[in-house]
PDB file of N, CA and C in Angstrom:
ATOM      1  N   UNK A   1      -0.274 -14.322 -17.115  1.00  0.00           N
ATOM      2  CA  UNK A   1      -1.026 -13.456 -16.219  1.00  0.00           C
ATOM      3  C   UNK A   1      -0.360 -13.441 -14.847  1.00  0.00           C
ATOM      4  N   UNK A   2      -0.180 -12.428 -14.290  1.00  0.00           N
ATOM      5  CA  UNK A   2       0.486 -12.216 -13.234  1.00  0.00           C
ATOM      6  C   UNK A   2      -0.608 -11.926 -11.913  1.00  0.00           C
ATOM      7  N   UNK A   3      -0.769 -12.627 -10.933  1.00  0.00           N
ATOM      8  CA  UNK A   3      -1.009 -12.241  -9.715  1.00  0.00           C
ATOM      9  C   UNK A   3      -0.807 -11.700  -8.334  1.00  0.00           C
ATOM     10  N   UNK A   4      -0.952 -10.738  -7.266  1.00  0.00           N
ATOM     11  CA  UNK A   4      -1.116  -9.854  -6.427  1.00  0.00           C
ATOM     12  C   UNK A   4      -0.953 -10.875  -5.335  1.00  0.00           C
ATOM     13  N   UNK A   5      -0.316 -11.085  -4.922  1.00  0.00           N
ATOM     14  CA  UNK A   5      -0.398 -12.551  -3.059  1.00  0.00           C
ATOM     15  C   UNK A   5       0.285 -11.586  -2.388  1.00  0.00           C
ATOM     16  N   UNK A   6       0.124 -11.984  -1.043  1.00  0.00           N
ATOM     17  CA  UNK A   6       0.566 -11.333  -0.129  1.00  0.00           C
ATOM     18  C   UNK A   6       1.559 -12.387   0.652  1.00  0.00           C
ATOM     19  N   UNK A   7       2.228 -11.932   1.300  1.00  0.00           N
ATOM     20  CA  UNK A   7       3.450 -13.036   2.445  1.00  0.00           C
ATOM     21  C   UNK A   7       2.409 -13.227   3.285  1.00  0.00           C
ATOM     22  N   UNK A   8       3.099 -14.639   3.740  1.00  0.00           N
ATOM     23  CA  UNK A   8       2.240 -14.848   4.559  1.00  0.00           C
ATOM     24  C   UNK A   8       2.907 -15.020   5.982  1.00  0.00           C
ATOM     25  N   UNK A   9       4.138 -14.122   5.909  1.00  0.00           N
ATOM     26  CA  UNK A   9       4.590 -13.930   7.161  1.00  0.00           C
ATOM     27  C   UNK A   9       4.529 -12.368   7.418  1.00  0.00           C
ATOM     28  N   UNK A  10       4.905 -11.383   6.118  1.00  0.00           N
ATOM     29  CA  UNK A  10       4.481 -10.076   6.517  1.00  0.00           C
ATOM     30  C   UNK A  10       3.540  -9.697   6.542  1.00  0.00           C
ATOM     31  N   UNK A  11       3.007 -10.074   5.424  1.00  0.00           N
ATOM     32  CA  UNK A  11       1.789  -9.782   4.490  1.00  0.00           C
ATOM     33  C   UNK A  11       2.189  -8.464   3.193  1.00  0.00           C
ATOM     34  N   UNK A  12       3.313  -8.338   2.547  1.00  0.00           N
ATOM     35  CA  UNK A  12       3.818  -7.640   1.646  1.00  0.00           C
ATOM     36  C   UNK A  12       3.140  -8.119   0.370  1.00  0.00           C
ATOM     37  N   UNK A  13       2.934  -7.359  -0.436  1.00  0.00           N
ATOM     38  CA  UNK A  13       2.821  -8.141  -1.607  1.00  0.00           C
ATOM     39  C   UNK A  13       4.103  -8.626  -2.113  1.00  0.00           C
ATOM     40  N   UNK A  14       3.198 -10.009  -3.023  1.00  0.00           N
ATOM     41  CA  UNK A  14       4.578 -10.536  -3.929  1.00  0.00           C
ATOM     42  C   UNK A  14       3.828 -10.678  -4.963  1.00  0.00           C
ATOM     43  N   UNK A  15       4.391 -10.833  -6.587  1.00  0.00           N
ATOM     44  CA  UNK A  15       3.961 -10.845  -7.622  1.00  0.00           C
ATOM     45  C   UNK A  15       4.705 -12.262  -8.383  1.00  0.00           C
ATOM     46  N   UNK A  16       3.252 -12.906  -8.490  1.00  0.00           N
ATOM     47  CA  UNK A  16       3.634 -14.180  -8.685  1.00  0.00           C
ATOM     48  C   UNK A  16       3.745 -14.026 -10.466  1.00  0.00           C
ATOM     49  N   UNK A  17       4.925 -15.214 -10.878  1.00  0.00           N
ATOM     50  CA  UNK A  17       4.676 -15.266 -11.976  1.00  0.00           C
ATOM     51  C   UNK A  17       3.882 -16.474 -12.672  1.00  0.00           C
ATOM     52  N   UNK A  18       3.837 -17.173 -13.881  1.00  0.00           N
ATOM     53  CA  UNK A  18       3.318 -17.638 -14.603  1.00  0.00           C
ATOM     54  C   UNK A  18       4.199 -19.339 -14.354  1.00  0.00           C
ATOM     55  N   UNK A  19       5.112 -18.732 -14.296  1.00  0.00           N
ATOM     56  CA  UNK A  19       6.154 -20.303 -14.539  1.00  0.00           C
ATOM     57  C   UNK A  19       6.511 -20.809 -12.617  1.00  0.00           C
ATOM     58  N   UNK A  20       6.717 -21.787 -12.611  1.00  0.00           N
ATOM     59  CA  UNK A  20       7.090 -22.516 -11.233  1.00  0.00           C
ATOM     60  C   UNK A  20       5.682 -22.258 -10.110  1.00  0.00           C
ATOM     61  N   UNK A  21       6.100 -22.632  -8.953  1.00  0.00           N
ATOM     62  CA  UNK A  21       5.713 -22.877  -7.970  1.00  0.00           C
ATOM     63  C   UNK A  21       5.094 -21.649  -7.217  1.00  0.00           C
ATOM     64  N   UNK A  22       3.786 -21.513  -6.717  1.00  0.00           N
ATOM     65  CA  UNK A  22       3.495 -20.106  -6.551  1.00  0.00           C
ATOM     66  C   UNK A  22       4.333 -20.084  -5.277  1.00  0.00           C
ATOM     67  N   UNK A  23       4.609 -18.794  -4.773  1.00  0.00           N
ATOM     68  CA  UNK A  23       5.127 -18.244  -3.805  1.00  0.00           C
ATOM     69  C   UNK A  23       4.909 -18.106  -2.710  1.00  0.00           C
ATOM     70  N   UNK A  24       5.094 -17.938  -1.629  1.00  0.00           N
ATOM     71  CA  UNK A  24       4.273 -17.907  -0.195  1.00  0.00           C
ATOM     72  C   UNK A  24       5.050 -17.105   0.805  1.00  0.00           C
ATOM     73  N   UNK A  25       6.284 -16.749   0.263  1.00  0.00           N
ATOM     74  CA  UNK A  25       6.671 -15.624   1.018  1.00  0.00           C
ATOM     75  C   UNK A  25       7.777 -14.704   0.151  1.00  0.00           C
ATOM     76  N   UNK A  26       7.885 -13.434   0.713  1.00  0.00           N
ATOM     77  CA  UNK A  26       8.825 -12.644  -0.024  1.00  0.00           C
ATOM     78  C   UNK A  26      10.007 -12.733  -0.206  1.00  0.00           C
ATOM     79  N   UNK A  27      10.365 -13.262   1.287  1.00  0.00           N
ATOM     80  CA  UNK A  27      12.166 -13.128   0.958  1.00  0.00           C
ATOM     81  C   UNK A  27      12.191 -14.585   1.924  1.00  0.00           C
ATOM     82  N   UNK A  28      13.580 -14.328   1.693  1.00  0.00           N
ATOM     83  CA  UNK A  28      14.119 -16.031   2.525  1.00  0.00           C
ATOM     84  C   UNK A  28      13.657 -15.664   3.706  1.00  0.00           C
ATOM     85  N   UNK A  29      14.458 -14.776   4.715  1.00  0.00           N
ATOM     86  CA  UNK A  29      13.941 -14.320   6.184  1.00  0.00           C
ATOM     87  C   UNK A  29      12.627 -14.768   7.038  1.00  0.00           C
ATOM     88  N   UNK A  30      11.654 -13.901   5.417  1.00  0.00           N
ATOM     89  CA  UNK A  30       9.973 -14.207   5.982  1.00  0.00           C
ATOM     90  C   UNK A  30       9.563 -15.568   6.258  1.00  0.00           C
ATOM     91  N   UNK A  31      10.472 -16.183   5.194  1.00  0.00           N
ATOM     92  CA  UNK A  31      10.430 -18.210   5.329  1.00  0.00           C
ATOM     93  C   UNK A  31      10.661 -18.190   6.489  1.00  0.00           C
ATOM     94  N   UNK A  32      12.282 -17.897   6.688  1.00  0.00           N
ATOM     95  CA  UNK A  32      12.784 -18.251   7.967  1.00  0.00           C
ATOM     96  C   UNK A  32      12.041 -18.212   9.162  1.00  0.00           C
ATOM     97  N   UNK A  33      11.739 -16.681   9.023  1.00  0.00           N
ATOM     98  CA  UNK A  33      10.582 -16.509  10.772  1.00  0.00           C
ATOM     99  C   UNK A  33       9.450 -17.488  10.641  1.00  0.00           C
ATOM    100  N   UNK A  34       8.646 -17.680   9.590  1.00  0.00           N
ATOM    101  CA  UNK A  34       7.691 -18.763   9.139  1.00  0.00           C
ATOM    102  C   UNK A  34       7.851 -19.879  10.087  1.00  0.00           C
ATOM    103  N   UNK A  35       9.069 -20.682   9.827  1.00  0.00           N
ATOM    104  CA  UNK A  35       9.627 -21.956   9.879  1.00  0.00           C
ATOM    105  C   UNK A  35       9.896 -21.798  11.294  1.00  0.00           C
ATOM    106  N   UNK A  36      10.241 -20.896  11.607  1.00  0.00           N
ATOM    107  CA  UNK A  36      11.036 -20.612  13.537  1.00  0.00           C
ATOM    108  C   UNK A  36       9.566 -20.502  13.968  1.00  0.00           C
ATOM    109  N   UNK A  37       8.706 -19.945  13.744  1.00  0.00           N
ATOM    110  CA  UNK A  37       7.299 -19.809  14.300  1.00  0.00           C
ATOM    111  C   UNK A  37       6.768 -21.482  14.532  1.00  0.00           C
ATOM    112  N   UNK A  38       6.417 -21.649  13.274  1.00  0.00           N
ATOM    113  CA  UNK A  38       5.386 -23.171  13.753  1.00  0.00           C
ATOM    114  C   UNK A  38       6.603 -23.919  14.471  1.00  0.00           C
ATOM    115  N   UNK A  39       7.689 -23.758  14.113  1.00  0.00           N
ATOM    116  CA  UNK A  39       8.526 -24.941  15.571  1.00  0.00           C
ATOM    117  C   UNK A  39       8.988 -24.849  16.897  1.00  0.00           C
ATOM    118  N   UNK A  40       7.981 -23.328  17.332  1.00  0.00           N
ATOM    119  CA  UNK A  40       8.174 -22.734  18.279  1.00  0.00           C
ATOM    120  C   UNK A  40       6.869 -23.240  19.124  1.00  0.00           C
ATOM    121  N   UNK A  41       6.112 -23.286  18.233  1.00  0.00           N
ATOM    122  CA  UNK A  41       4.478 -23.932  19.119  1.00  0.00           C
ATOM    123  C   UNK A  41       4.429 -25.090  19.040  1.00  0.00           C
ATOM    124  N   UNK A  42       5.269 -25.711  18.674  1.00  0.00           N
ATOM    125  CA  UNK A  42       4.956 -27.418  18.629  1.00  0.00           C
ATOM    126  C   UNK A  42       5.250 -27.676  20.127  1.00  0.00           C
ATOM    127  N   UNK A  43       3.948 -28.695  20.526  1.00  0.00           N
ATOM    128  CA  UNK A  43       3.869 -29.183  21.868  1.00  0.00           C
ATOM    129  C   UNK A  43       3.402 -27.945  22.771  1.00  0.00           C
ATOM    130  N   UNK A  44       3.165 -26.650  22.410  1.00  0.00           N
ATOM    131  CA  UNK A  44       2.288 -25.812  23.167  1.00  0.00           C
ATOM    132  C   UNK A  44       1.237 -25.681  23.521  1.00  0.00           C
ATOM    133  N   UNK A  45       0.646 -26.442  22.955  1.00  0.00           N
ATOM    134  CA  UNK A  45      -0.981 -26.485  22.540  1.00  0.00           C
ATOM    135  C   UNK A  45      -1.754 -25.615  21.956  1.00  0.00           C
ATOM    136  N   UNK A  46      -0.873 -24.479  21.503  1.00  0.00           N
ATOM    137  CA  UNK A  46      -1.371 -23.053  20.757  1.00  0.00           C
ATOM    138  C   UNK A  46      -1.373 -24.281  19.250  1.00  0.00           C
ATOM    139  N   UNK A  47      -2.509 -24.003  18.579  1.00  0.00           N
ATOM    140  CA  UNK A  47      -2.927 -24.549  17.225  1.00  0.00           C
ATOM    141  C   UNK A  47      -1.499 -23.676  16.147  1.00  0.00           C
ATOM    142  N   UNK A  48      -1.378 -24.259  15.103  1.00  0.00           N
ATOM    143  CA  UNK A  48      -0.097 -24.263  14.192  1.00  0.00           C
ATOM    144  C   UNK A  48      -0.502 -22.707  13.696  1.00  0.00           C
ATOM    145  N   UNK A  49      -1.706 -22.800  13.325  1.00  0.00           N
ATOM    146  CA  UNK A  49      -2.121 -21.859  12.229  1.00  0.00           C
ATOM    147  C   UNK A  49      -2.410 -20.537  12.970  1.00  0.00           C
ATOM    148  N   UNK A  50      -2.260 -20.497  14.469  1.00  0.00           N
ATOM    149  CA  UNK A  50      -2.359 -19.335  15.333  1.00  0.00           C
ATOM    150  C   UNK A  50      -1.517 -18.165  14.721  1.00  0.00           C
ATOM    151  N   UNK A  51      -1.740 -16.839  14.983  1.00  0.00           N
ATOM    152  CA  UNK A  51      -0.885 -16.186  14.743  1.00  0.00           C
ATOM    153  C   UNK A  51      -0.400 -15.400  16.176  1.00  0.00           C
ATOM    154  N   UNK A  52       0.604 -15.288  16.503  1.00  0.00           N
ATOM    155  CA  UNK A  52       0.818 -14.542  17.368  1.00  0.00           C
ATOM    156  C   UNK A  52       1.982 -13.377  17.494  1.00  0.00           C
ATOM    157  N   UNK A  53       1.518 -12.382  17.957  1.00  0.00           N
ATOM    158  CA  UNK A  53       2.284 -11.183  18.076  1.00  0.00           C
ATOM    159  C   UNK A  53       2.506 -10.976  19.223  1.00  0.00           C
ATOM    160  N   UNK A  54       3.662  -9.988  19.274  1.00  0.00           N
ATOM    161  CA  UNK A  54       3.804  -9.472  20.530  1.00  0.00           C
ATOM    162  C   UNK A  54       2.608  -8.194  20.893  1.00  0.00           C
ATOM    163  N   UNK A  55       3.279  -7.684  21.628  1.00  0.00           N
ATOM    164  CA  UNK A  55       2.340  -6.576  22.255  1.00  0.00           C
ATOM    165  C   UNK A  55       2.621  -5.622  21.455  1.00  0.00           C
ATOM    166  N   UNK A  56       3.780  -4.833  21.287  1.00  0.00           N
ATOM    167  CA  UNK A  56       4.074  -4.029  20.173  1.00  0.00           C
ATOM    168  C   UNK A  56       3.785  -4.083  19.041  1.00  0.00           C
ATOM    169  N   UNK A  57       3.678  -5.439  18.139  1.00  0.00           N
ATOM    170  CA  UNK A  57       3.363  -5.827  16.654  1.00  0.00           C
ATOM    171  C   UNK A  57       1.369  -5.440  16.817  1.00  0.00           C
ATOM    172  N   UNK A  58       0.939  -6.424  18.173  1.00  0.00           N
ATOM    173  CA  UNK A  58      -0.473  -5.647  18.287  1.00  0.00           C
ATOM    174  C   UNK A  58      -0.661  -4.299  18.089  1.00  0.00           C
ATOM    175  N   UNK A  59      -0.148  -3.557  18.896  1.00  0.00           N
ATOM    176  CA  UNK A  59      -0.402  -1.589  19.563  1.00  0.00           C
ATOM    177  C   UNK A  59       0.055  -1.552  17.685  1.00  0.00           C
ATOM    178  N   UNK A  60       0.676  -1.801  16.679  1.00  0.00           N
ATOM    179  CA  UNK A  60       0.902  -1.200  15.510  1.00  0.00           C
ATOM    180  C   UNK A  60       0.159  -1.685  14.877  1.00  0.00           C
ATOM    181  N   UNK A  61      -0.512  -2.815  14.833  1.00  0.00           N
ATOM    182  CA  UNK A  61      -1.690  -3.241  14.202  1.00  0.00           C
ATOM    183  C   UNK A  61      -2.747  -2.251  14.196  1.00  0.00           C
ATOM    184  N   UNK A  62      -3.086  -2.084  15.408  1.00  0.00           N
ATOM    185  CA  UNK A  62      -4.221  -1.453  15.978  1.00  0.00           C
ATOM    186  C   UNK A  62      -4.214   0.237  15.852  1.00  0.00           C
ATOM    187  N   UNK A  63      -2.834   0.283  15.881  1.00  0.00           N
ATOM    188  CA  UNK A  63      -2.818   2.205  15.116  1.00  0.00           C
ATOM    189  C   UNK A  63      -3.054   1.979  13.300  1.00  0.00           C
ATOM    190  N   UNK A  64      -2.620   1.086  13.052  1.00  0.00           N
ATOM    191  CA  UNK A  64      -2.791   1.193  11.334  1.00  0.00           C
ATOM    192  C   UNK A  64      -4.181   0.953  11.025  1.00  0.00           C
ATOM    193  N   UNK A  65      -4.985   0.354  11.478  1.00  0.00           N
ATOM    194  CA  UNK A  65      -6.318  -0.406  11.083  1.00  0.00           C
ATOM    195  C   UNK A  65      -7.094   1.259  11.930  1.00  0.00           C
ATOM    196  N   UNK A  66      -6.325   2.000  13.394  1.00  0.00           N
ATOM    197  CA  UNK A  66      -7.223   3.029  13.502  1.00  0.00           C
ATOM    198  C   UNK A  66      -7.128   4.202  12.722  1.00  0.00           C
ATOM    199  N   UNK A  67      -6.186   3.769  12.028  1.00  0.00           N
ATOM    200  CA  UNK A  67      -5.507   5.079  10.733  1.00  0.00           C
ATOM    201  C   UNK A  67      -6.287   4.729   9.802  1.00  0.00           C
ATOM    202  N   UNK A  68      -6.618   3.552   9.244  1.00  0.00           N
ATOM    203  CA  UNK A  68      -7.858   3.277   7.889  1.00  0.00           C
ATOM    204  C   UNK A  68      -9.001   3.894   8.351  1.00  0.00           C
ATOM    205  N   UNK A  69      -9.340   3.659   9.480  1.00  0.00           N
ATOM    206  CA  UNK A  69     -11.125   3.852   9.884  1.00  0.00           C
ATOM    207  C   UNK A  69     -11.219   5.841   9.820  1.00  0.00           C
ATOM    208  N   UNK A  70      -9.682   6.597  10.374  1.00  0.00           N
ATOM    209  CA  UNK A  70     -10.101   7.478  10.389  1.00  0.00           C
ATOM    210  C   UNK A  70     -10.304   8.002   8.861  1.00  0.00           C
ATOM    211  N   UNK A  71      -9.892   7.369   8.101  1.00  0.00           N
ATOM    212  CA  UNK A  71      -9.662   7.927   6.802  1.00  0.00           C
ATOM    213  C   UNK A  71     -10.775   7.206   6.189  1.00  0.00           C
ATOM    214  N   UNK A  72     -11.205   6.432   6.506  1.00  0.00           N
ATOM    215  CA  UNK A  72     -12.709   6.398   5.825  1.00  0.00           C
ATOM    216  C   UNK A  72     -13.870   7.440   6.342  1.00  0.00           C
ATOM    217  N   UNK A  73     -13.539   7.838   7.422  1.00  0.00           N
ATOM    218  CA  UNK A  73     -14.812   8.571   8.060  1.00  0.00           C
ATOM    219  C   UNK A  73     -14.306   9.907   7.289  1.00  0.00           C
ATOM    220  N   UNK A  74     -12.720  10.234   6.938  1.00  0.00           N
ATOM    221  CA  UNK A  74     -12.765  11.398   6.146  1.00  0.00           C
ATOM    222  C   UNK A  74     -13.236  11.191   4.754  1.00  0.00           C
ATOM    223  N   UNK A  75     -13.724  10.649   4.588  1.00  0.00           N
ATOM    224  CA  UNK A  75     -14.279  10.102   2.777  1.00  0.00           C
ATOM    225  C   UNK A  75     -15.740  10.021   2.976  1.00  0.00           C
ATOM    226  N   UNK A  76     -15.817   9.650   4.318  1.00  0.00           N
ATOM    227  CA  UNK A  76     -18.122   9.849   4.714  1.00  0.00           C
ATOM    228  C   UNK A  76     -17.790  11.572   4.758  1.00  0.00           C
ATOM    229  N   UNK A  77     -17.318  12.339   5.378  1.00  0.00           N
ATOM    230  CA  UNK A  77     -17.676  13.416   5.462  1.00  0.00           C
ATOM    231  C   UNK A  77     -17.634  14.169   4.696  1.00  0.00           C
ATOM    232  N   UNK A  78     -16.449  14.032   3.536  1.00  0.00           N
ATOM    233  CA  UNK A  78     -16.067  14.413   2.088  1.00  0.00           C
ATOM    234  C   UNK A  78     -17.761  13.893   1.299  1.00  0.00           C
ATOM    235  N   UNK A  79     -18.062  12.997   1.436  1.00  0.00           N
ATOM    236  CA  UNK A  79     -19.273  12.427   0.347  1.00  0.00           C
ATOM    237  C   UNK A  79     -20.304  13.794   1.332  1.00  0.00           C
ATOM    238  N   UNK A  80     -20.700  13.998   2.616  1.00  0.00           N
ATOM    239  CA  UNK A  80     -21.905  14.484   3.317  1.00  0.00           C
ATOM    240  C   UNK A  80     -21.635  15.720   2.483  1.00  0.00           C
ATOM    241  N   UNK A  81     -20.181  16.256   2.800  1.00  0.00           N
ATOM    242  CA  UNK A  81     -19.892  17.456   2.761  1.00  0.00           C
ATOM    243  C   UNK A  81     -20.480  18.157   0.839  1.00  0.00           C
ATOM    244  N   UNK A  82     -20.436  17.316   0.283  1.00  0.00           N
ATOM    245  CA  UNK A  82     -20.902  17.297  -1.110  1.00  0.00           C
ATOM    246  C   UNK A  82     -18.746  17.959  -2.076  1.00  0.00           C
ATOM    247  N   UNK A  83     -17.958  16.686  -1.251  1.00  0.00           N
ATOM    248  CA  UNK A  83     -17.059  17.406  -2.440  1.00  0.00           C
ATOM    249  C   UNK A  83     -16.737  17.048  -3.541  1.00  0.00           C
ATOM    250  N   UNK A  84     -16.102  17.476  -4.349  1.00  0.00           N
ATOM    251  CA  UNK A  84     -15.883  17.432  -5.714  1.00  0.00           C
ATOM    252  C   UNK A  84     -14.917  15.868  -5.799  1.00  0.00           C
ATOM    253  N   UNK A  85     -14.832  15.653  -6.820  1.00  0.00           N
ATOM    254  CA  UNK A  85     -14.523  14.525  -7.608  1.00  0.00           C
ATOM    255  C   UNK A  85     -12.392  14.384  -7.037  1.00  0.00           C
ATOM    256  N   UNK A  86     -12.265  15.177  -7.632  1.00  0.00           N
ATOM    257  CA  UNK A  86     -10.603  15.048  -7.047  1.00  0.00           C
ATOM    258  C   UNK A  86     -10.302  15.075  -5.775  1.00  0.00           C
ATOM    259  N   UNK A  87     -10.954  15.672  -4.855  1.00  0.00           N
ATOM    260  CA  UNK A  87     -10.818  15.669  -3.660  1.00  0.00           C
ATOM    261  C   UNK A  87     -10.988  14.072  -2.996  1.00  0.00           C
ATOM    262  N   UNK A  88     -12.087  13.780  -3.588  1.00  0.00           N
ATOM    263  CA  UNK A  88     -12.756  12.201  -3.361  1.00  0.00           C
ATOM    264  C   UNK A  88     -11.975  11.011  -3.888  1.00  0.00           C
ATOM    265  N   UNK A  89     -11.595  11.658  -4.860  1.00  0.00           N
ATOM    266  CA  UNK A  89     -10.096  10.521  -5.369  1.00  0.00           C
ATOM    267  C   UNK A  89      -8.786  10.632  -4.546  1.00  0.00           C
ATOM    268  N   UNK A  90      -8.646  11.746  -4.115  1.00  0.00           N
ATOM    269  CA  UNK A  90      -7.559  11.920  -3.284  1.00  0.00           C
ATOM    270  C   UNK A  90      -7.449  11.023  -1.968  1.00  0.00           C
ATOM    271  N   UNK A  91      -8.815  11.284  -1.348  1.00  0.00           N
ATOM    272  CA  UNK A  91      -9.029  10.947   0.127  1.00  0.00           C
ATOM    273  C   UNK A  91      -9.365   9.248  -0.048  1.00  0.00           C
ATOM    274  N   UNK A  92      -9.790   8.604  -1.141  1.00  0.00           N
ATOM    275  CA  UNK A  92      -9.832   7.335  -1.561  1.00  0.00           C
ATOM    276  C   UNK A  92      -9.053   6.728  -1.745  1.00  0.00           C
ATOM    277  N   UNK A  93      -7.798   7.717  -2.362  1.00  0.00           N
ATOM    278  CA  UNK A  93      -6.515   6.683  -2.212  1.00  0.00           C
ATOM    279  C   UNK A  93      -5.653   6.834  -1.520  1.00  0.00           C
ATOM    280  N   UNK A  94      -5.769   7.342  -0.465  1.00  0.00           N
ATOM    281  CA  UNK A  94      -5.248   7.452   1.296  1.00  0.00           C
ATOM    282  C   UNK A  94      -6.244   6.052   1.690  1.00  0.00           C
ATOM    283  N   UNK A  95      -7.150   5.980   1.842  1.00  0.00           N
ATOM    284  CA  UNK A  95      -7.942   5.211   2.660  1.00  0.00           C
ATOM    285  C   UNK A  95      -7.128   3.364   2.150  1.00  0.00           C
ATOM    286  N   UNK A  96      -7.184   3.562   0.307  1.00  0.00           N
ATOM    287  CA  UNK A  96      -6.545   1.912  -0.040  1.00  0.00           C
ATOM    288  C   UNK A  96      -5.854   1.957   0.987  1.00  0.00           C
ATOM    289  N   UNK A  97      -4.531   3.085   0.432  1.00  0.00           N
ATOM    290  CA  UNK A  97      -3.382   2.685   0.872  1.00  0.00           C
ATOM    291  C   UNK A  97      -2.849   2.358   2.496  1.00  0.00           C
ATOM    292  N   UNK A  98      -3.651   3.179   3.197  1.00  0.00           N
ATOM    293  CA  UNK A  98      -3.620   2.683   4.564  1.00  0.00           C
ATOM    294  C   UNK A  98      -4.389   1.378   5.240  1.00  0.00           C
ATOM    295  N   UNK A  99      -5.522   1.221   4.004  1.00  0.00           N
ATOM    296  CA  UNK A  99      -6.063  -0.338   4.731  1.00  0.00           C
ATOM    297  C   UNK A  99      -5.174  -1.297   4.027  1.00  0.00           C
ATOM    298  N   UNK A 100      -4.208  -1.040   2.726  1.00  0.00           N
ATOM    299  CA  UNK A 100      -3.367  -2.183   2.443  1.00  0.00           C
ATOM    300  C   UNK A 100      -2.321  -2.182   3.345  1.00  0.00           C
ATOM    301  N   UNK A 101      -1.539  -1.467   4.225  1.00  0.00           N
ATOM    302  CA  UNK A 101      -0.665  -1.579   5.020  1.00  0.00           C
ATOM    303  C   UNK A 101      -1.598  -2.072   6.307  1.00  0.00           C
ATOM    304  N   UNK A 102      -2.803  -1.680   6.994  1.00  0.00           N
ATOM    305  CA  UNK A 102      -3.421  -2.529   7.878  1.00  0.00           C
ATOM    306  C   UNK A 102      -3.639  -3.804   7.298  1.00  0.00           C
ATOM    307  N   UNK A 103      -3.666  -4.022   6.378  1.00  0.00           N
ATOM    308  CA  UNK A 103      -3.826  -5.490   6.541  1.00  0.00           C
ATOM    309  C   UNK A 103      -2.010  -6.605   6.726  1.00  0.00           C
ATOM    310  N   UNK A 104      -1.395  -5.721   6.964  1.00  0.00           N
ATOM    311  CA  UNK A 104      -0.161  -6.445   7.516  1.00  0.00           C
ATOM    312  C   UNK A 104      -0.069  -6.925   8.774  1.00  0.00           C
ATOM    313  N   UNK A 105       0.331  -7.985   9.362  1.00  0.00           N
ATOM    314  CA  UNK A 105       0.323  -8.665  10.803  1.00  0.00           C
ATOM    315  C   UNK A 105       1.036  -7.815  11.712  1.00  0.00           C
ATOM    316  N   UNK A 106       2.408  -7.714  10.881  1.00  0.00           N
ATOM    317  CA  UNK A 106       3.543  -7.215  10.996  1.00  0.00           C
ATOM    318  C   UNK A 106       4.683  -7.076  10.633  1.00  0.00           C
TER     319      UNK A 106
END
């Protein structure tokens, strides 16, 4: 059985397999920044498990997560509006797909 994880430095999916050690990041790199991160806060007093972004990685956070919300409110107005079934599948799988890319850090 195969499972859906996400990095836990991008947040990409990775698809774990059955055999070895589960996974925790996608590529070497994502390790890498991983590893450069927590030894960057040691002795900062910022907690390990903090996440921190820049200002830019924020402002793109915050357009992607305002790109899900608008696309859910187009799926309330699609349901008010009384539309049909394909339309509603359409606008539903805009909404995944943009809250699965909001849920990336960066």
């Amino acid at each position: 059985m195969r499972r859906l994880l996400s990095c836990l430095w991008c947040g990409r999916e990775i698809v774990e397999s059955e055999a070895g050690r589960r996974r925790r990041y996608c590529r070497q790199s994502c390790r890498q920044r991983a590893y450069e991160h927590r030894n960057s806060l040691k002795g900062s007093g910022i907690p390990a498990d903090s996440v921190v972004l820049s200002a830019q990685e924020a402002a793109a956070l915050a357009d992607r997560w305002f790109a899900a919300r608008c696309a859910a409110e187009d799926v309330a107005t699609a349901v008010d509006e009384g539309a049909g079934a394909v339309e509603l599948a359409a606008l539903s799988a805009k909404l995944v797909s943009l809250a699965r890319d909001a849920e990336r850090l960066r």
